[in-house]
Protein backbone atom coordinates (compact mmCIF):
# COMPACT_ATOMS: atom_id res chain seq x y z
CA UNK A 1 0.00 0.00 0.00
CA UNK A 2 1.41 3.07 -0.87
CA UNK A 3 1.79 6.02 1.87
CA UNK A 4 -1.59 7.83 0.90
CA UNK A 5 -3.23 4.63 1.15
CA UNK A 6 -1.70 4.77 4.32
CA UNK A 7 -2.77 7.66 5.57
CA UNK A 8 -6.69 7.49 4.44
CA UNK A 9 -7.07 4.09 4.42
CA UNK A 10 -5.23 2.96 8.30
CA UNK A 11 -3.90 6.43 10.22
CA UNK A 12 -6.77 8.27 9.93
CA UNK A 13 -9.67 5.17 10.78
CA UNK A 14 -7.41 4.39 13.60
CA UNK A 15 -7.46 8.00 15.07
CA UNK A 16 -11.50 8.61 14.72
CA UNK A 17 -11.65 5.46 16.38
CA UNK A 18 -9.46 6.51 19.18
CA UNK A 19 -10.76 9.90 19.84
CA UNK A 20 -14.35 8.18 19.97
CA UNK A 21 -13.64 6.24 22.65
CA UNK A 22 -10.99 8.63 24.69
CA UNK A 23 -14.41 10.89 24.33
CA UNK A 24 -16.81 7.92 25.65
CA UNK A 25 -14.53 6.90 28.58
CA UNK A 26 -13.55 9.97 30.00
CA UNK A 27 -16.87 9.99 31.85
CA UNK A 28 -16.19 6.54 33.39
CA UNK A 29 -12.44 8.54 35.59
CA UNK A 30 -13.43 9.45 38.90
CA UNK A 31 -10.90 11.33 40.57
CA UNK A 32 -9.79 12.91 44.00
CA UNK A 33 -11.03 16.97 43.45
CA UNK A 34 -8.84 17.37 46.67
CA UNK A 35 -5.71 15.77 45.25
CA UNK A 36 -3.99 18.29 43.04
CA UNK A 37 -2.02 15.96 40.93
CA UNK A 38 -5.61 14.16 40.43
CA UNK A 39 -7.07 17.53 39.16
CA UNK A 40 -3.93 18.78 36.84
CA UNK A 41 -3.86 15.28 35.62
CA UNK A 42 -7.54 15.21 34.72
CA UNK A 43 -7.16 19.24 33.62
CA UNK A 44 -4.37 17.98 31.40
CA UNK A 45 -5.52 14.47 29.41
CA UNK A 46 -9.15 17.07 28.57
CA UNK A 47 -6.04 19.35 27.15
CA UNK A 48 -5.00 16.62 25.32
CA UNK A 49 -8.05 15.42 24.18
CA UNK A 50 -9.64 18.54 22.73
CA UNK A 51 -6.82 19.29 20.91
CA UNK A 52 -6.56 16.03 19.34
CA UNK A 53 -10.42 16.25 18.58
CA UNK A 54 -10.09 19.82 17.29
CA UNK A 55 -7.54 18.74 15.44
CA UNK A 56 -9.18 16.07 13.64
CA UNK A 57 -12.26 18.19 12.14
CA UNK A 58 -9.60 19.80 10.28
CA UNK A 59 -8.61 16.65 8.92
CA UNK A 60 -11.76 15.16 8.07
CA UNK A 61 -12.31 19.10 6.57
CA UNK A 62 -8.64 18.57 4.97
CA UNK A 63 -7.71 21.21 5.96
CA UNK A 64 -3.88 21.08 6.88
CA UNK A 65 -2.65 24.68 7.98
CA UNK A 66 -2.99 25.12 11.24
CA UNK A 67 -2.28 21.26 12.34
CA UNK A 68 0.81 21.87 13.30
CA UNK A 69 0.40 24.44 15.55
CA UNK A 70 -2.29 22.25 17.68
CA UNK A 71 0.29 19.71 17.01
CA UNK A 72 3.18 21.81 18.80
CA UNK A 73 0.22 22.84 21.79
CA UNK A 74 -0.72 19.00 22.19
CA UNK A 75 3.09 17.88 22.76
CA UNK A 76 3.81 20.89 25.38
CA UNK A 77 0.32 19.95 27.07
CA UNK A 78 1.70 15.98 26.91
CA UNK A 79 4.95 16.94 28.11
CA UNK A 80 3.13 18.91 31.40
CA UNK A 81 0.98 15.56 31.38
CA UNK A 82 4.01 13.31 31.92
CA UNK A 83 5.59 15.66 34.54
CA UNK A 84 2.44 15.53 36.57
CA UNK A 85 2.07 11.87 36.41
CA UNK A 86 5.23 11.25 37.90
CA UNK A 87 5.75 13.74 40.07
CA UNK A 88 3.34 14.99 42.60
CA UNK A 89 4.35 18.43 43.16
CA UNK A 90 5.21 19.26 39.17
CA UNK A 91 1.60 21.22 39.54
CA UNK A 92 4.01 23.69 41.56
CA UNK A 93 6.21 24.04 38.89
CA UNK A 94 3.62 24.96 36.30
CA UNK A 95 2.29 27.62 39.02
CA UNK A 96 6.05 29.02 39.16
CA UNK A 97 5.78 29.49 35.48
CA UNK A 98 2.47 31.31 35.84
CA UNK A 99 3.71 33.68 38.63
CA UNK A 100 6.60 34.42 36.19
CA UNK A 101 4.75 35.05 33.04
CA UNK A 102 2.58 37.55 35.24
CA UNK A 103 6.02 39.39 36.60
CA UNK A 104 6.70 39.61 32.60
CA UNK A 105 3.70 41.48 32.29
CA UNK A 106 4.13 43.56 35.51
CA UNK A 107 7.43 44.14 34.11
CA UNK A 108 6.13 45.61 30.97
CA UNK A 109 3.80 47.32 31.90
CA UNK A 110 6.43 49.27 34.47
CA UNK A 111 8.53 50.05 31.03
CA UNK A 112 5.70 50.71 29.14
CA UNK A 113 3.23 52.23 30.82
CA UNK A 114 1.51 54.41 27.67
CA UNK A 115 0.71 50.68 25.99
CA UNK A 116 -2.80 51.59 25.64
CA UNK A 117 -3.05 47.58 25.81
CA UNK A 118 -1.40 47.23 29.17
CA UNK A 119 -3.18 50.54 30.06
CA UNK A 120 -5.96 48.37 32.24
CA UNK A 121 -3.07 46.73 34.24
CA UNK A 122 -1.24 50.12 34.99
CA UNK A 123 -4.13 52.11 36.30
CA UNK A 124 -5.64 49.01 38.51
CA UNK A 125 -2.60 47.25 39.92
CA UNK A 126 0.06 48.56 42.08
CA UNK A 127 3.34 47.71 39.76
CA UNK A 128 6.04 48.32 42.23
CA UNK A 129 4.61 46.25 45.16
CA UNK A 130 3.10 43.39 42.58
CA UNK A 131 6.46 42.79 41.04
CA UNK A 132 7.78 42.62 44.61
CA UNK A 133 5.00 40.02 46.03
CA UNK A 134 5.72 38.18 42.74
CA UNK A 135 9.45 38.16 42.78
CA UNK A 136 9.20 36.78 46.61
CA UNK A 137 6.72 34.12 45.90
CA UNK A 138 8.97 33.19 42.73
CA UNK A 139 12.01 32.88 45.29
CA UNK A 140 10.14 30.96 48.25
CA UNK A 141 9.31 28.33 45.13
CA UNK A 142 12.68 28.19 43.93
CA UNK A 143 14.14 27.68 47.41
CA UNK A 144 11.91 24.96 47.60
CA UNK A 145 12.81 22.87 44.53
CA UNK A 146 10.13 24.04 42.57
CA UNK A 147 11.56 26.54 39.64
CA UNK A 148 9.33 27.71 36.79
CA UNK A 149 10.57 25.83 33.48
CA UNK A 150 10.93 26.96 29.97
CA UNK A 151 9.54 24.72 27.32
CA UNK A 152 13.11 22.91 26.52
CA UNK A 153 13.21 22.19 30.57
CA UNK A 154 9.52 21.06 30.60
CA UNK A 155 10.52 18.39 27.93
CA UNK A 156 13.50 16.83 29.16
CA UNK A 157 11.94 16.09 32.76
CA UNK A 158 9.04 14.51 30.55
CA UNK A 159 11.79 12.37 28.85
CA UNK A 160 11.00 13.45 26.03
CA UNK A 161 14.53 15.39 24.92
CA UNK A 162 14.48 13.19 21.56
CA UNK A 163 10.94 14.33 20.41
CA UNK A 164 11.75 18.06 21.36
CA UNK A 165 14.93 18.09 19.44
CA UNK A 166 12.96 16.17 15.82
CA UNK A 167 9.03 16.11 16.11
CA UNK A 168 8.59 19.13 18.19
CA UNK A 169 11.14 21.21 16.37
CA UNK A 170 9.78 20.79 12.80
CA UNK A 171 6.72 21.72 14.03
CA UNK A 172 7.97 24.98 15.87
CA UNK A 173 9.36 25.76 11.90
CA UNK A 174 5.92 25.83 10.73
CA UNK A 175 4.16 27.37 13.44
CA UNK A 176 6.75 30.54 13.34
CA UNK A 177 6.72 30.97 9.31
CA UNK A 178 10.24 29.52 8.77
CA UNK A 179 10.72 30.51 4.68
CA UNK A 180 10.86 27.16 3.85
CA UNK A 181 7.41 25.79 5.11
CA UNK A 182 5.85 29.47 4.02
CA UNK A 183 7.09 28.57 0.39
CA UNK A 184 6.44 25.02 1.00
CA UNK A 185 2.80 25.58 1.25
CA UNK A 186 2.56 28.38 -0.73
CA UNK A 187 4.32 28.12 -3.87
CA UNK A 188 3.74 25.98 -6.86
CA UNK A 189 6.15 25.77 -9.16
CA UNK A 190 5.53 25.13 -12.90
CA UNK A 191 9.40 25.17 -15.02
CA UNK A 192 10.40 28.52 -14.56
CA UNK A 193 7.54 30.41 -13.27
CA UNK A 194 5.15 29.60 -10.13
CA UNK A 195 2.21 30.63 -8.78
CA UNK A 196 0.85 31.73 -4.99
CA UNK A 197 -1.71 28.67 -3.78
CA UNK A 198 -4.02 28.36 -1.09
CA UNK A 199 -5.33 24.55 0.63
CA UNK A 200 -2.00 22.70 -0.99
CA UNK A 201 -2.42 19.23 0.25
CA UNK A 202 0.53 18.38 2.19
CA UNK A 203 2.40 15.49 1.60
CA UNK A 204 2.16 12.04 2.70
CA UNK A 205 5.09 11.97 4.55
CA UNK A 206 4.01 15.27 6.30
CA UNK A 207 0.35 13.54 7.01
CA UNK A 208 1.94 10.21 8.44
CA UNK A 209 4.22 12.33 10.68
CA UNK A 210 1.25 14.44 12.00
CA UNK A 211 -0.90 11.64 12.20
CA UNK A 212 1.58 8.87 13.98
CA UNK A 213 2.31 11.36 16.28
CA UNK A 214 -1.21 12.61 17.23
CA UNK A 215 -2.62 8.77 17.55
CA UNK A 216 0.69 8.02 19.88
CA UNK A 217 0.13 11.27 21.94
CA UNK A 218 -3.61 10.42 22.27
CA UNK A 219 -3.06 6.36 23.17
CA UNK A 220 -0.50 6.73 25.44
CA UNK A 221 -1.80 9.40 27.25
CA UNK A 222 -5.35 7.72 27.91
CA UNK A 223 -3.64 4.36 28.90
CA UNK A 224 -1.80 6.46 31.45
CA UNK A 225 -4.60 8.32 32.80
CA UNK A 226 -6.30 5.30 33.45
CA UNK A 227 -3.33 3.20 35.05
CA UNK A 228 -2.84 6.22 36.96
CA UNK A 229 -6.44 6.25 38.29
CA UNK A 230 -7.10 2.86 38.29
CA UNK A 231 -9.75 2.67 36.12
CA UNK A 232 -9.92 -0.39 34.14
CA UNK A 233 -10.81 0.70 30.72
CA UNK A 234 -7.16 1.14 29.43
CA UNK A 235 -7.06 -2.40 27.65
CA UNK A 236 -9.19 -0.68 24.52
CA UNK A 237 -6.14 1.84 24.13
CA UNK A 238 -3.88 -1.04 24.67
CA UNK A 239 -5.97 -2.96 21.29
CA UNK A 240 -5.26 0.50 19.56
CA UNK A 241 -1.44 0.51 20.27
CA UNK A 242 -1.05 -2.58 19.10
CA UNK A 243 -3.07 -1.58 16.13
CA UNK A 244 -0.70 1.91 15.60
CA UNK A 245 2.06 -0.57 15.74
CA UNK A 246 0.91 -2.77 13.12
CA UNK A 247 0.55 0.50 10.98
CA UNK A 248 4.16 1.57 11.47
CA UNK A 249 5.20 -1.10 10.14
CA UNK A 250 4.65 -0.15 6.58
CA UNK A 251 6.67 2.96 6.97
CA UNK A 252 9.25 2.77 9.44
């Protein structure tokens, strides 16, 4: 079978299939609302799940843009999902990041204070002593092992250092108009001349790499969420692995 039969004939039966019954079973997880790994965890896999759902009415639309931007937002949502599985405080880390991305914008608005788009958070917050509260309660977090994390740092305690340095990356080249992937979709060339297109269909190669990644993201995570809860549902994720499996094995 040839990759396109690939792609509409296995990848893409496989993945309605899977986000059917992530969708039917998330109703059967029952969860301690007390337990704040419980809650990020659950917060996270729904993440995980609309995005991959989202992300499929564009493919059964074929439509192709904008997949790999949810594509980069599911793998930074499954690399927070990991964290938080394994470690019980991680949910401390992702509030470190928030308090920092609010002193950024404290920050700003100290250095820019005629941004008639910051203009809401200079005239109703107190800069000086916010950016002081925040800068403390970044500190106490720190001194207690708990540091906010860039993206790259996010990723490696996942384990997933190999699929930020490959998947993650080519997807980052789309999502910030690298000139290749602008002219990649863009352009078609006939000899000498070309012409400006809109809708290209992307190719095969592209679609499998999209498409393995978003069924592995989307399996794995559900058979975790359910080991992790104890919920005994996981075994239909396990039939779908195996299934993904079987696929890969006409193109890797």
């Amino acid at each position: 079978m040839d990759k396109r039969g690939i792609v509409d004939n296995d990848l893409i039966p496989l993945l309605l299939q899977v986000r059917d019954d992530a969708i039917r079973d998330i109703s059967l997880l029952t969860f301690d609302k007390q337990h704040p790994q419980h809650l990020y965890a659950i917060c996270l896999y729904a993440t995980i799940l609309e995005i991959a759902y989202e992300s499929l009415l564009l493919v059964e639309k074929r439509r192709f843009t904008t997949l790999p931007t949810l594509m980069r937002s599911l793998l930074e949502a499954y690399a927070d999902f990991l964290n938080t599985l394994e470690k019980p405080e991680y949910f401390k880390n992702m509030y470190a990041s928030f308090l920092k991305q609010k002193l950024d914008l404290v920050r700003k608005a100290k250095k820019n204070p005629d941004n008639p788009y910051l203009k809401d958070v200079v005239e109703s917050v107190d800069l000086k002593q916010a950016q002081t509260n925040l800068e403390s309660e970044i500190e106490r977090l720190k001194d207690s092992g708990h540091s906010p994390l860039n993206v790259t740092e996010r990723f490696s305690k996942a384990g997933l250092s190999n699929e930020y340095q490959s998947v993650y990356w080519l997807l980052c080249l789309n999502t910030h108009n690298n000139v290749y992937d602008l002219e990649n979709r863009h352009i078609e060339k006939t000899g000498d001349d070309y012409a400006v297109a809109l809708f290209k269909e992307n190719s095969p190669d592209d679609l499998i790499r999209y498409f393995d990644t978003l069924a592995a993201t989307l399996i794995d995570s559900s058979i975790r969420i359910y080991d992790f809860l104890a919920t005994k549902t996981s075994h239909r994720f396990d039939r779908h692995l195996k299934a993904l499996n079987a696929i890969r094995s006409n193109y890797r």
